[in-house]
Protein backbone atom coordinates (compact mmCIF):
# COMPACT_ATOMS: atom_id res chain seq x y z
CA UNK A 1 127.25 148.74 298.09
CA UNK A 2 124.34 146.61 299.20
CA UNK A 3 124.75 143.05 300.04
CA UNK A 4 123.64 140.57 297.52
CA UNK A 5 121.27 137.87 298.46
CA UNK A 6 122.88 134.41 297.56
CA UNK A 7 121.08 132.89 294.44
CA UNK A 8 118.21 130.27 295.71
CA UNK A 9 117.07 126.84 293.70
CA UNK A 10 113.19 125.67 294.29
CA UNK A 11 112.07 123.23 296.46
CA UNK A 12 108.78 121.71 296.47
CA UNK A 13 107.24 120.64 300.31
CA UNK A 14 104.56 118.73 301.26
CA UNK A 15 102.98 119.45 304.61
CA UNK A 16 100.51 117.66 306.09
CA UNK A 17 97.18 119.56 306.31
CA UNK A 18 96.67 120.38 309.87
CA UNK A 19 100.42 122.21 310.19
CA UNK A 20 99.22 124.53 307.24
CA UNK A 21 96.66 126.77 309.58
CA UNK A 22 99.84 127.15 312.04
CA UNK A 23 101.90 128.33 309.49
CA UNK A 24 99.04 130.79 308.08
CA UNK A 25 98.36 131.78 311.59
CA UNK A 26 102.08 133.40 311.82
CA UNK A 27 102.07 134.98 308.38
CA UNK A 28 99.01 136.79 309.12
CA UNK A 29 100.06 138.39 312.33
CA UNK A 30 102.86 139.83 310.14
CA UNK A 31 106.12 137.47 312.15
CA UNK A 32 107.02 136.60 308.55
CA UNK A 33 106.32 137.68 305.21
CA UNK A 34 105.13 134.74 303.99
CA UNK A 35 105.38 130.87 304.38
CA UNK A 36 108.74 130.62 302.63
CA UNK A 37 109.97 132.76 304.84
CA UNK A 38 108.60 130.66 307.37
CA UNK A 39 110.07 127.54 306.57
CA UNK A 40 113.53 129.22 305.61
CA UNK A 41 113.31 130.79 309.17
CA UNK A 42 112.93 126.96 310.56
CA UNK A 43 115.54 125.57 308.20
CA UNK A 44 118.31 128.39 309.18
CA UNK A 45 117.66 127.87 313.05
CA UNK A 46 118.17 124.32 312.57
CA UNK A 47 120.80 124.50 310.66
CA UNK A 48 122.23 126.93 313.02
CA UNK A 49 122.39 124.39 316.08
CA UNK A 50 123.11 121.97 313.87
CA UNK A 51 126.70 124.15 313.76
CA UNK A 52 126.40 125.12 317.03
CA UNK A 53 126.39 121.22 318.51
CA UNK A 54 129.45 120.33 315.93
CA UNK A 55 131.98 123.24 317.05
CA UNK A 56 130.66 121.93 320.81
CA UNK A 57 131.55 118.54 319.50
CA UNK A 58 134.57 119.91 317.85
CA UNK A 59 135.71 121.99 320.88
CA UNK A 60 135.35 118.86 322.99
CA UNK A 61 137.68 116.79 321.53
CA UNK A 62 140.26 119.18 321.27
CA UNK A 63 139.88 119.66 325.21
CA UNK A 64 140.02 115.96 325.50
CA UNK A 65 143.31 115.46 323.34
CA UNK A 66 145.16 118.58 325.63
CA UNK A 67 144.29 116.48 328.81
């Protein structure tokens, strides 16, 4: 049974002007769909290392309680 996409609310973004073309630019050299897909790429790669650097930050202290 296929996997089902978790439900998503709407968000409204302002970008300034100039960061628009950029985003265009990757859309239409087909690296993402469109530019939600964009920005959801952005948000899920930050929020990725975001994760990453607490479990570091996690992992750390555990080390430094053992010693």
């Amino acid at each position: 049974m296929p996997k089902r996409a978790p439900p998503k609310t709407p968000v409204k973004l302002t970008f300034p002007t100039e960061m628009l073309p950029m985003i265009d630019r990757a859309v239409k050299e087909g690296l993402f769909s469109g530019r939600n897909e964009f920005i959801m790429y952005l948000v899920r790669s930050h929020v990725d290392k975001m994760e990453e650097r607490d479990k570091s930050k996690r992992d750390y202290e555990v080390y430094v309680a053992k010693t």
